[in-house]
C-alpha atoms as a PDB file:
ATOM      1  CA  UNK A   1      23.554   0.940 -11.934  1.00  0.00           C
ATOM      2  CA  UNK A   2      22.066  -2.258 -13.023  1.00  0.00           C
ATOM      3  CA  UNK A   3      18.600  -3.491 -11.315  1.00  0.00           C
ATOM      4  CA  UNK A   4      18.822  -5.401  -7.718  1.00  0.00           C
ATOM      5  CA  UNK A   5      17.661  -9.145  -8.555  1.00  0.00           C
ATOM      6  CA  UNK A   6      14.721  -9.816  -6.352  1.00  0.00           C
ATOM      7  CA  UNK A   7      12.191 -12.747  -5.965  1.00  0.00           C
ATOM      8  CA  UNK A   8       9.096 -11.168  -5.643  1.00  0.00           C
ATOM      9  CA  UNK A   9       9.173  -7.664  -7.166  1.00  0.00           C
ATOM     10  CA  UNK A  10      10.940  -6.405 -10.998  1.00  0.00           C
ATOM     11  CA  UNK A  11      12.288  -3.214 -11.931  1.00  0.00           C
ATOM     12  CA  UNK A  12      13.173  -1.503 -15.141  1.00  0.00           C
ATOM     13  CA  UNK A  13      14.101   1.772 -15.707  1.00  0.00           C
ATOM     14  CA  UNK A  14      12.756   3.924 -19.193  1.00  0.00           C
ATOM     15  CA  UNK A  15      14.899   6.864 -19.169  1.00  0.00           C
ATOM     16  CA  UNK A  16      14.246   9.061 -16.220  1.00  0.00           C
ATOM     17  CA  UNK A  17      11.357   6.799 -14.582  1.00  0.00           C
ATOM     18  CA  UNK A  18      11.239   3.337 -12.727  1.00  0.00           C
ATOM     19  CA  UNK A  19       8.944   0.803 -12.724  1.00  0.00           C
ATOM     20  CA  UNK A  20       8.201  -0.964  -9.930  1.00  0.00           C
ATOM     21  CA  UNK A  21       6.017  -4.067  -9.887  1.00  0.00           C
ATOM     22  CA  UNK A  22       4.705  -6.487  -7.450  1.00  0.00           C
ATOM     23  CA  UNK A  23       5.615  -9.957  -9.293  1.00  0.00           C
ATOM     24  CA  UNK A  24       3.627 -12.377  -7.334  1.00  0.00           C
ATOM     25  CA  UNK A  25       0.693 -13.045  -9.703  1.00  0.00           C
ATOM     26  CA  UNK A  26      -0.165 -16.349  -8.310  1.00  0.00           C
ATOM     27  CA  UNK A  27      -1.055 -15.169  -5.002  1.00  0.00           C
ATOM     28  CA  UNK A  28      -2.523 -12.240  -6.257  1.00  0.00           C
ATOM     29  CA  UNK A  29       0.174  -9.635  -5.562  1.00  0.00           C
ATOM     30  CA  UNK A  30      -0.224 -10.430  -1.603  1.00  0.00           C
ATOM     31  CA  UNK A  31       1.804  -9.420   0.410  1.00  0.00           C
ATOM     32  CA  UNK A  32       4.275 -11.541   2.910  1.00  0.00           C
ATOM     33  CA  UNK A  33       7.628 -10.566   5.231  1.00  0.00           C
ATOM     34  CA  UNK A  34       9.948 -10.809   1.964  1.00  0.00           C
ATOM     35  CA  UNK A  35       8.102  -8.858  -0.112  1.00  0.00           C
ATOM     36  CA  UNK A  36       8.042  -5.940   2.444  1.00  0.00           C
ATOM     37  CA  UNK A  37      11.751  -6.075   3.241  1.00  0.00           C
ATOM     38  CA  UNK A  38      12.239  -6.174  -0.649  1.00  0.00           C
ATOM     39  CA  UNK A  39      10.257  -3.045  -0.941  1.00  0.00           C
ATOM     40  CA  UNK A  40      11.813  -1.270   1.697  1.00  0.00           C
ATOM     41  CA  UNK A  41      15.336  -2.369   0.301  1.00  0.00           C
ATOM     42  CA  UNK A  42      14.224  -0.999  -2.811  1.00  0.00           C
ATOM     43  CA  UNK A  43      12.853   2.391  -1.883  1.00  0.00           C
ATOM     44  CA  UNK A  44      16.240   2.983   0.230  1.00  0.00           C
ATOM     45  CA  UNK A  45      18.157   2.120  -2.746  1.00  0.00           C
ATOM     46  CA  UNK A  46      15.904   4.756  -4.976  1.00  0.00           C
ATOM     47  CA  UNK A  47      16.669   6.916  -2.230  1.00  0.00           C
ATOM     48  CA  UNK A  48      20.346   6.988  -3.080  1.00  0.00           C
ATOM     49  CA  UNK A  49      20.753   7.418  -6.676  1.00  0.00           C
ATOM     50  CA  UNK A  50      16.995   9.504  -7.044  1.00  0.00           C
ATOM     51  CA  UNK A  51      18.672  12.047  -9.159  1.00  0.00           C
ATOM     52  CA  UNK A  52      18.698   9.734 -11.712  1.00  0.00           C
ATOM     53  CA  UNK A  53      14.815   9.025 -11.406  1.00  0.00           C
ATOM     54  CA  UNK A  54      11.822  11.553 -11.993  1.00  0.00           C
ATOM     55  CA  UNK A  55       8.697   9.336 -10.807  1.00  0.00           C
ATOM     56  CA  UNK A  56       7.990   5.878  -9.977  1.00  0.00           C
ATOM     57  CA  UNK A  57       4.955   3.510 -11.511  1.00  0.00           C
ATOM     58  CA  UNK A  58       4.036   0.920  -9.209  1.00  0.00           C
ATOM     59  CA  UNK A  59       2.298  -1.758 -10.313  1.00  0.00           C
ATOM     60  CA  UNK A  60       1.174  -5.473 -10.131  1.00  0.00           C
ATOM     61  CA  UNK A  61       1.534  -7.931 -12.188  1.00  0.00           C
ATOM     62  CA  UNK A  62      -1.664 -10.277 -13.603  1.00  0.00           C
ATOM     63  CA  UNK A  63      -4.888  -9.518 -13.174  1.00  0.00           C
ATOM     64  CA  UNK A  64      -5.055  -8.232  -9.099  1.00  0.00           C
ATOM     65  CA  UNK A  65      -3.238  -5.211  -7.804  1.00  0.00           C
ATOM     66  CA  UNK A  66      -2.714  -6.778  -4.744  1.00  0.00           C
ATOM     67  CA  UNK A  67      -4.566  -8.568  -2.291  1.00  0.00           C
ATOM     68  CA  UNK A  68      -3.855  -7.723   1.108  1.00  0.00           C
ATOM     69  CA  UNK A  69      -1.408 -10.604   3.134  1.00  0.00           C
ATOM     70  CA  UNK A  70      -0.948 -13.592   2.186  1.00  0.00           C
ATOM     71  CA  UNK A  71      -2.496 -16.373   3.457  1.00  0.00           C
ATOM     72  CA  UNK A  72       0.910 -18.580   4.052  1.00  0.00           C
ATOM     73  CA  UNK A  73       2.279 -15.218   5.641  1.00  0.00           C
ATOM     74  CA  UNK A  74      -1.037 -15.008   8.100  1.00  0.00           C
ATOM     75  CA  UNK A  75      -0.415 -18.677   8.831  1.00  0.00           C
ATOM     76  CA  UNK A  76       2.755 -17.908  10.756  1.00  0.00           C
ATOM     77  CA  UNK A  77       2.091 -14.646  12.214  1.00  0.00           C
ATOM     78  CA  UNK A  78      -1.160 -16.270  13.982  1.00  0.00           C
ATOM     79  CA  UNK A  79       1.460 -18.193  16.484  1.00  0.00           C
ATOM     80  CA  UNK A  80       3.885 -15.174  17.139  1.00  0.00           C
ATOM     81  CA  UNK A  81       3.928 -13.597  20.339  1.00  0.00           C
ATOM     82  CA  UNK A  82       2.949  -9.975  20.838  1.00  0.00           C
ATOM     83  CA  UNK A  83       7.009  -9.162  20.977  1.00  0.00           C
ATOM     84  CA  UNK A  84       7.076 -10.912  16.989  1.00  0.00           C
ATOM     85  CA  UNK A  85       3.794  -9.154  15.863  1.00  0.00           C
ATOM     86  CA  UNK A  86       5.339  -5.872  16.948  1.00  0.00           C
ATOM     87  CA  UNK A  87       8.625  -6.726  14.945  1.00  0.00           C
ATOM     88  CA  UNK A  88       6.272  -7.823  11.982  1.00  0.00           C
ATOM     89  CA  UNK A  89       4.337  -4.784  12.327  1.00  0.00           C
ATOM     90  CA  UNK A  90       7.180  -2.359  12.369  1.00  0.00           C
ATOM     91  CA  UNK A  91       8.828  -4.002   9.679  1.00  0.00           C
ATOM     92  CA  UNK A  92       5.424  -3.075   7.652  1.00  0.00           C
ATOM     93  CA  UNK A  93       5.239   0.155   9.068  1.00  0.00           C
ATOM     94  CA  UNK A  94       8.526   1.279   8.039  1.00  0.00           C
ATOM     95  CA  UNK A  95       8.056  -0.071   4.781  1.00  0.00           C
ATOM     96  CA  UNK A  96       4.912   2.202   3.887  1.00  0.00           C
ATOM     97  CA  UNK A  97       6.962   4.983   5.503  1.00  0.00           C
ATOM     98  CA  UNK A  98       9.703   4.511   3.057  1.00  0.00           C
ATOM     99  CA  UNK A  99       7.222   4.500  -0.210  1.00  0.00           C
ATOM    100  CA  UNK A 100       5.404   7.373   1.183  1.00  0.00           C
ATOM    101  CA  UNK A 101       8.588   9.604   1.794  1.00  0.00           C
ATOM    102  CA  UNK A 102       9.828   8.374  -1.507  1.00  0.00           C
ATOM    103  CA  UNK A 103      11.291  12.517  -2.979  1.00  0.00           C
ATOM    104  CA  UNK A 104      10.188  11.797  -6.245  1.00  0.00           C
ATOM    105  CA  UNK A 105       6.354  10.502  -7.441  1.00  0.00           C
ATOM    106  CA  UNK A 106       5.168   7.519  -6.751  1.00  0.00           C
ATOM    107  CA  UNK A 107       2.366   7.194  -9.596  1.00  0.00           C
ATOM    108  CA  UNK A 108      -0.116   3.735  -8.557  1.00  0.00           C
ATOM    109  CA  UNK A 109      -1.951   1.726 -11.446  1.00  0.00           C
ATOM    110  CA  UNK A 110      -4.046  -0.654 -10.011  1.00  0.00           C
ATOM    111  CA  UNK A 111      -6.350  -2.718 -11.835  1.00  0.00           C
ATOM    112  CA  UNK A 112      -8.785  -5.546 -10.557  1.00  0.00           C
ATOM    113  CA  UNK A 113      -8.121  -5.236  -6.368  1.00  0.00           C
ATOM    114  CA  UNK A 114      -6.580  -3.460  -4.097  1.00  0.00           C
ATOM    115  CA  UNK A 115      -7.718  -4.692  -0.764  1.00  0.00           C
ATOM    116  CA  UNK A 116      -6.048  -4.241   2.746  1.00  0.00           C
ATOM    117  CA  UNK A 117      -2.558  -3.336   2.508  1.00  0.00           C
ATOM    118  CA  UNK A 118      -2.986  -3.181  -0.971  1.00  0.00           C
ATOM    119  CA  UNK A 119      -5.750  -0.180  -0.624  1.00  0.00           C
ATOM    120  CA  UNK A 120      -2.799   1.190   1.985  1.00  0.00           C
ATOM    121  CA  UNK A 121      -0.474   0.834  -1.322  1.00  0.00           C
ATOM    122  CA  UNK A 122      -2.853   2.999  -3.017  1.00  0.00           C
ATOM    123  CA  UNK A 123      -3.165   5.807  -0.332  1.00  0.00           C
ATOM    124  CA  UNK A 124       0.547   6.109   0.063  1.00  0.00           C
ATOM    125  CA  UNK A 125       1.026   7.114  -4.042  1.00  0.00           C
ATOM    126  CA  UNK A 126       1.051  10.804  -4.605  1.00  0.00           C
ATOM    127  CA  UNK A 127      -1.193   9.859  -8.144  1.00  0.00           C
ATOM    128  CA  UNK A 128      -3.322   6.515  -8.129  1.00  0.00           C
ATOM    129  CA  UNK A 129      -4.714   5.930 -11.217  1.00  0.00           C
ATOM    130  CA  UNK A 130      -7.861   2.621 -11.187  1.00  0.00           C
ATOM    131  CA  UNK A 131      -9.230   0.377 -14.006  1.00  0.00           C
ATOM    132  CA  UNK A 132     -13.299   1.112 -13.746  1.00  0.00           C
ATOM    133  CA  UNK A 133     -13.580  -2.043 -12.677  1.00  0.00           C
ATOM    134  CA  UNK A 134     -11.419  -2.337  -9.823  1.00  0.00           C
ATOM    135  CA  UNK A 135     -12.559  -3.044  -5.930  1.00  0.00           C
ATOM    136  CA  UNK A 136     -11.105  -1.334  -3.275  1.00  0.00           C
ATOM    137  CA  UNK A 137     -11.299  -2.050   1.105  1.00  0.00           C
ATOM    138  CA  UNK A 138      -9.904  -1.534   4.560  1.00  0.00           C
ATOM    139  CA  UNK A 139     -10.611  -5.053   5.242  1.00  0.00           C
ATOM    140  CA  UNK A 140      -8.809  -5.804   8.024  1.00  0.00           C
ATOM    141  CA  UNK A 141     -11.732  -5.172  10.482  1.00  0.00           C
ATOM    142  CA  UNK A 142     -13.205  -8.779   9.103  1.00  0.00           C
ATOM    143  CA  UNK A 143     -10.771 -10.489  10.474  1.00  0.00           C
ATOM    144  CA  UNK A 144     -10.909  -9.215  13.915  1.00  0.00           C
ATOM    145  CA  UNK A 145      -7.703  -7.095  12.920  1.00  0.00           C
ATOM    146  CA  UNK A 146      -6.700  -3.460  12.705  1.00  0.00           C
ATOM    147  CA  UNK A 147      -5.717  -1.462   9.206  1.00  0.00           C
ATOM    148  CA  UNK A 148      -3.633   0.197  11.924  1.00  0.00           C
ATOM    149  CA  UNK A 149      -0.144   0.866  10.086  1.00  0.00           C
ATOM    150  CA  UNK A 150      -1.674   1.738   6.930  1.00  0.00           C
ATOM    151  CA  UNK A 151      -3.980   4.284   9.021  1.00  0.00           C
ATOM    152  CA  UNK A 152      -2.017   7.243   9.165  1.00  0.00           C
ATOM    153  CA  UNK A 153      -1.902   7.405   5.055  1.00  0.00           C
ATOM    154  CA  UNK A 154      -5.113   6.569   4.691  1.00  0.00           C
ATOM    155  CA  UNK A 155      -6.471   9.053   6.621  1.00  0.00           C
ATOM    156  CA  UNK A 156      -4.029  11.705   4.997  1.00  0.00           C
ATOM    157  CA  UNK A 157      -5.716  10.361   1.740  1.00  0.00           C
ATOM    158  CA  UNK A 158      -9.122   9.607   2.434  1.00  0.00           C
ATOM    159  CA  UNK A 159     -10.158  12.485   5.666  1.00  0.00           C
ATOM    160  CA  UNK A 160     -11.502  11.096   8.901  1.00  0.00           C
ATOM    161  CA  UNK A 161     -14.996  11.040   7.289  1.00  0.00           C
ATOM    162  CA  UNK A 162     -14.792   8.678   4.656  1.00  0.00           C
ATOM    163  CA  UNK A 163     -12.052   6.623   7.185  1.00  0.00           C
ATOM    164  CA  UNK A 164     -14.980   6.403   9.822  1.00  0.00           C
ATOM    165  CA  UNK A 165     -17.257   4.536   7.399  1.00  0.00           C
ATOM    166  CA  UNK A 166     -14.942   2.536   5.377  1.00  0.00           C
ATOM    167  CA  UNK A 167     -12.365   0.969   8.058  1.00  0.00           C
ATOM    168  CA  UNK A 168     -15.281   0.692  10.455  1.00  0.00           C
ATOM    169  CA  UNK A 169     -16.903  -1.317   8.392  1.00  0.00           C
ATOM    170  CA  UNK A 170     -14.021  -3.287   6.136  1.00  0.00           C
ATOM    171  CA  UNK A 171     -16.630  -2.557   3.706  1.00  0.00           C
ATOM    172  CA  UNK A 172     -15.859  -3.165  -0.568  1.00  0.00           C
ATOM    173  CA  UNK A 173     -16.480  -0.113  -2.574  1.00  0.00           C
ATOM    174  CA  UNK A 174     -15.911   0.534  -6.357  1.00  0.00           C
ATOM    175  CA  UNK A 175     -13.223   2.541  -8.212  1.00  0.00           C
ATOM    176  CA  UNK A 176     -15.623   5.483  -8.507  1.00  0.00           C
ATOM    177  CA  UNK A 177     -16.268   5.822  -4.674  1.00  0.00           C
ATOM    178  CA  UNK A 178     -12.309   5.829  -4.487  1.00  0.00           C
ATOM    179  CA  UNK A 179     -12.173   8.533  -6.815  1.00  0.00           C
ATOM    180  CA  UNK A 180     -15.053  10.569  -4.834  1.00  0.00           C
ATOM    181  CA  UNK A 181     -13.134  10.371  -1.570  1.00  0.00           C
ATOM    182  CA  UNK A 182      -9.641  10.926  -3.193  1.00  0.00           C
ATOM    183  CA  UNK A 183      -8.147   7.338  -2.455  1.00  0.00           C
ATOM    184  CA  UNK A 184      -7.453   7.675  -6.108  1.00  0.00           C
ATOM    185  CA  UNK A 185      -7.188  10.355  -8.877  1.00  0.00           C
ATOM    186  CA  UNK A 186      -8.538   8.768 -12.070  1.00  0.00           C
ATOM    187  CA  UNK A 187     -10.782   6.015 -12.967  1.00  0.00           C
ATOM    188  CA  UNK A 188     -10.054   4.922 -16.702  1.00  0.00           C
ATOM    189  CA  UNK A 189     -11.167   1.611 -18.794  1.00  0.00           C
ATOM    190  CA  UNK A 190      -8.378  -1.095 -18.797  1.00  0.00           C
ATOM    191  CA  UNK A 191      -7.511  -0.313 -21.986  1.00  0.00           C
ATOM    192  CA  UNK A 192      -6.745   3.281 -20.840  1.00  0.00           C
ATOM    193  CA  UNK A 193      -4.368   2.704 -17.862  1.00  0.00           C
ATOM    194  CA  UNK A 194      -0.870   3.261 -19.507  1.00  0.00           C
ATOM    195  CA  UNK A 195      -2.047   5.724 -21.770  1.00  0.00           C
ATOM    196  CA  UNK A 196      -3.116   7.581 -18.549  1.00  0.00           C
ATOM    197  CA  UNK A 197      -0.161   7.068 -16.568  1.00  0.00           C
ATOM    198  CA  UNK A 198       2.009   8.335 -19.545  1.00  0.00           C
ATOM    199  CA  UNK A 199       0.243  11.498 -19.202  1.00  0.00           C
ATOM    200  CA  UNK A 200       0.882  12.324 -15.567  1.00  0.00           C
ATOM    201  CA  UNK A 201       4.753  11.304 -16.299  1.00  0.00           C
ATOM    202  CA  UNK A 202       4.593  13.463 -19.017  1.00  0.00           C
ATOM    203  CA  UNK A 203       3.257  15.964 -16.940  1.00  0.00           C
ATOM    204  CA  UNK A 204       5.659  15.442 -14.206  1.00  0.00           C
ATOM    205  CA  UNK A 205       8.295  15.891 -16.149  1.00  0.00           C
ATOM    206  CA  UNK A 206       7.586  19.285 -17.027  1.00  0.00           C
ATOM    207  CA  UNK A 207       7.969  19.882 -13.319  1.00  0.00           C
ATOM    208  CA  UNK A 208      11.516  20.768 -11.021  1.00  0.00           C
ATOM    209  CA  UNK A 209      12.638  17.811 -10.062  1.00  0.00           C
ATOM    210  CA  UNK A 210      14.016  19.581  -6.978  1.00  0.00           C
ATOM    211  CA  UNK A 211      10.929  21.696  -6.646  1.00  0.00           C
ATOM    212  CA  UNK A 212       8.752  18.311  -7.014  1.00  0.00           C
ATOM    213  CA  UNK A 213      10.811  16.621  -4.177  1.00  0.00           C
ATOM    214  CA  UNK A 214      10.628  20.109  -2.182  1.00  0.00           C
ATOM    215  CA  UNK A 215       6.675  20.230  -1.905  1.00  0.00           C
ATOM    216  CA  UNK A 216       6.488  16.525  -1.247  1.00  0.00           C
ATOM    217  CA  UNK A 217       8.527  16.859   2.137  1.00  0.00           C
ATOM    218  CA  UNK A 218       6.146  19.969   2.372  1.00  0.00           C
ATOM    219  CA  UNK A 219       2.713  18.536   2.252  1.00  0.00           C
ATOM    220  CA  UNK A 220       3.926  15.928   4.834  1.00  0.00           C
ATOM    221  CA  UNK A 221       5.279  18.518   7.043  1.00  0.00           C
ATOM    222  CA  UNK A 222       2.346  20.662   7.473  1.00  0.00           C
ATOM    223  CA  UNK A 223       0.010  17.898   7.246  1.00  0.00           C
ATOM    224  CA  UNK A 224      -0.107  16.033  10.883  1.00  0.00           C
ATOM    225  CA  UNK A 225       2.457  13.963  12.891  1.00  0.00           C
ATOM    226  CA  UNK A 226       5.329  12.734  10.962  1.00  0.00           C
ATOM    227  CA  UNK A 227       5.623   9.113  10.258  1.00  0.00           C
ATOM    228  CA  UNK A 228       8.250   8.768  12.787  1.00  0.00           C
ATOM    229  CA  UNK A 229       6.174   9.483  15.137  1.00  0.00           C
ATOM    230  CA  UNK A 230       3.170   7.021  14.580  1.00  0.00           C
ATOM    231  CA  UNK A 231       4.910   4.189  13.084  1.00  0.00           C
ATOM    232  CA  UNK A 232       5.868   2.826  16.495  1.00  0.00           C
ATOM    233  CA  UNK A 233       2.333   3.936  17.606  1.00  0.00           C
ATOM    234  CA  UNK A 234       0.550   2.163  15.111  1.00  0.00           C
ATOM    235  CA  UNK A 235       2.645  -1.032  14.934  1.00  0.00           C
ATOM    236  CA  UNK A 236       1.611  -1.279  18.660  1.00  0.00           C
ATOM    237  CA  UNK A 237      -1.742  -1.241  18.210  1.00  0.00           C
ATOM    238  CA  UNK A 238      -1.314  -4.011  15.337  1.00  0.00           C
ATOM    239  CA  UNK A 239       0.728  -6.315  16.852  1.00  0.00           C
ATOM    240  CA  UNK A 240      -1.196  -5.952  20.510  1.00  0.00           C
ATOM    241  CA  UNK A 241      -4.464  -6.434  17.742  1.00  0.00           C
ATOM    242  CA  UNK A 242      -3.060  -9.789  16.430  1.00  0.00           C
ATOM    243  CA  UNK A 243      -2.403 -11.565  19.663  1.00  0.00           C
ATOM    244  CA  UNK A 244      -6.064 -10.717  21.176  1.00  0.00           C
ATOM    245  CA  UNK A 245      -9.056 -13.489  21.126  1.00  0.00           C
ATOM    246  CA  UNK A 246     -10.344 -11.926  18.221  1.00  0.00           C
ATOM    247  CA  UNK A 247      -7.721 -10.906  16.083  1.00  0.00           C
ATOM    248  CA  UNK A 248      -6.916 -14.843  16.115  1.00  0.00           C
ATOM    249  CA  UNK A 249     -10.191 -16.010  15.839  1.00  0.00           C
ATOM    250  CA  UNK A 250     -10.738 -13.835  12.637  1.00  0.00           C
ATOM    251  CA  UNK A 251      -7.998 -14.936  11.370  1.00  0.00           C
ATOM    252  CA  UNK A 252      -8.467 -18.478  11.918  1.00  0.00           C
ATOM    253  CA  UNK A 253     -11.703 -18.211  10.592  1.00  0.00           C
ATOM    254  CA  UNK A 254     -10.091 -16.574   7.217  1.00  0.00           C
ATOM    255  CA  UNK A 255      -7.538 -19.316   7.009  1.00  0.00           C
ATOM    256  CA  UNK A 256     -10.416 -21.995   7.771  1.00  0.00           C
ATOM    257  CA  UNK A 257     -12.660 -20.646   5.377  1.00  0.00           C
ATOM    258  CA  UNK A 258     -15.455 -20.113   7.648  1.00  0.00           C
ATOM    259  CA  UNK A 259     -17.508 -17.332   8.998  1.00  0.00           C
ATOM    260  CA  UNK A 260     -15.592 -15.587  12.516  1.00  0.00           C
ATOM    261  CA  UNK A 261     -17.474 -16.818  15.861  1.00  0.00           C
ATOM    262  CA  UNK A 262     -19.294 -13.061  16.243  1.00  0.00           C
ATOM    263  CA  UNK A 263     -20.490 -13.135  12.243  1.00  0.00           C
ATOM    264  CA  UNK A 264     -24.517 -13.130  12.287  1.00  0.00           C
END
């Protein structure tokens, strides 16, 4: 099957693994409404023909993983009514459903950011792999917002603790501290990164593919609630979020470049 043409992602396939990547280097990888219907077009399409495939790499292209939403995206969805933020939100939602419930691995390498939606990218790959330098953050909080869809991975990824501190706060933190509370796996030099993914592919290959798929569906089974289940819950709270004072004053203040009205 040759690749889907899309706008804002690429795919190749080597063998038995596809490559996904996030193809808006300009922008820094953000994210806006046509990237996430492209991704969730894409993962349905995997879901199809995933006999063929053994793991997925996501990636970004240039120097960012990805940056969160876009600022042209965040433009628009400051005027939409709490009926279109709920749309938006769901639309989102499902789309981090569909890459978490992906049956085969969905291996991250993230190098420079990976900030809001794009730390939610990281939580919902079974293996992240970081550069050392990379920054990580929950940063929706800063712009009177809620990491609310991405919530129920992160905690699955992170544990309530770590969730407590670091969407409470929106705070930055470093590869390392992503590595101590399991956001990701490894933290390798730059230089490292493919050499590092190549060995969990390798590694995954030496697995049952059906077996693979099989404990996947398991781990999210005996985990908590199933996605179903909190992806309308969660897009809710996001879109109700949006539509308050302060979710538009924060992001206002974002898109003005200046500090929120409650910033000391």
């Amino acid at each position: 099957m040759l690749p889907m043409p899309y706008e804002y992602l690429t795919t190749r396939r080597e063998g038995p693994i596809e490559y996904l990547t996030l193809n808006r280097p300009e922008v820094r990888n953000a994210f806006n409404d046509q990237v996430i219907g492209e991704i969730t077009e894409w993962a349905a399409r995997l879901g199809d023909r995933s006999r063929d495939v053994r793991a997925v790499v996501l990636a970004g292209a240039g120097p960012v993983f990805c940056a969160g939403a876009d600022v042209a995206w965040m433009s628009k969805m400051i005027h939409y009514t709490e009926e279109e933020n709920l749309r938006d939100a769901m639309a989102m939602a499902r789309m981090f459903a569909s890459l978490d419930e992906l049956p085969v691995p969905l291996i991250g390498r993230i190098q420079g950011a990976a900030l809001g939606g794009g730390a939610g990218l990281a939580a919902v790959c079974d293996i992240a792999i970081a550069d050392d330098r990379a920054v990580f953050g929950f940063t929706e909080v800063k712009l009177g917002i809620l990491p609310a869809v991405i919530s129920p991975f992160a905690l699955a990824k992170i544990g309530r603790s770590a969730a407590r501190e670091l969407l409470v706060t929106g705070a930055r933190f470093s590869a390392a501290r992503a590595r101590e509370i399991g956001l990701v796996h490894a933290v390798v030099p730059s230089a490292e990164l493919d050499a590092t993914v190549a060995q969990y592919v390798r590694d995954i290959l030496t697995g049952g593919p059906e077996s693979i798929a099989a404990v996947k569906a398991l781990i999210r089974t005996i985990w908590s609630r199933s996605s179903e289940e909190t992806t309308a819950l969660t897009a809710s709270v996001a879109a109700r979020c949006r539509i308050s004072a302060e979710g538009q004053e924060g992001m206002k203040a974002f898109l003005e470049k200046r500090k929120p009205s409650w910033s000391g």
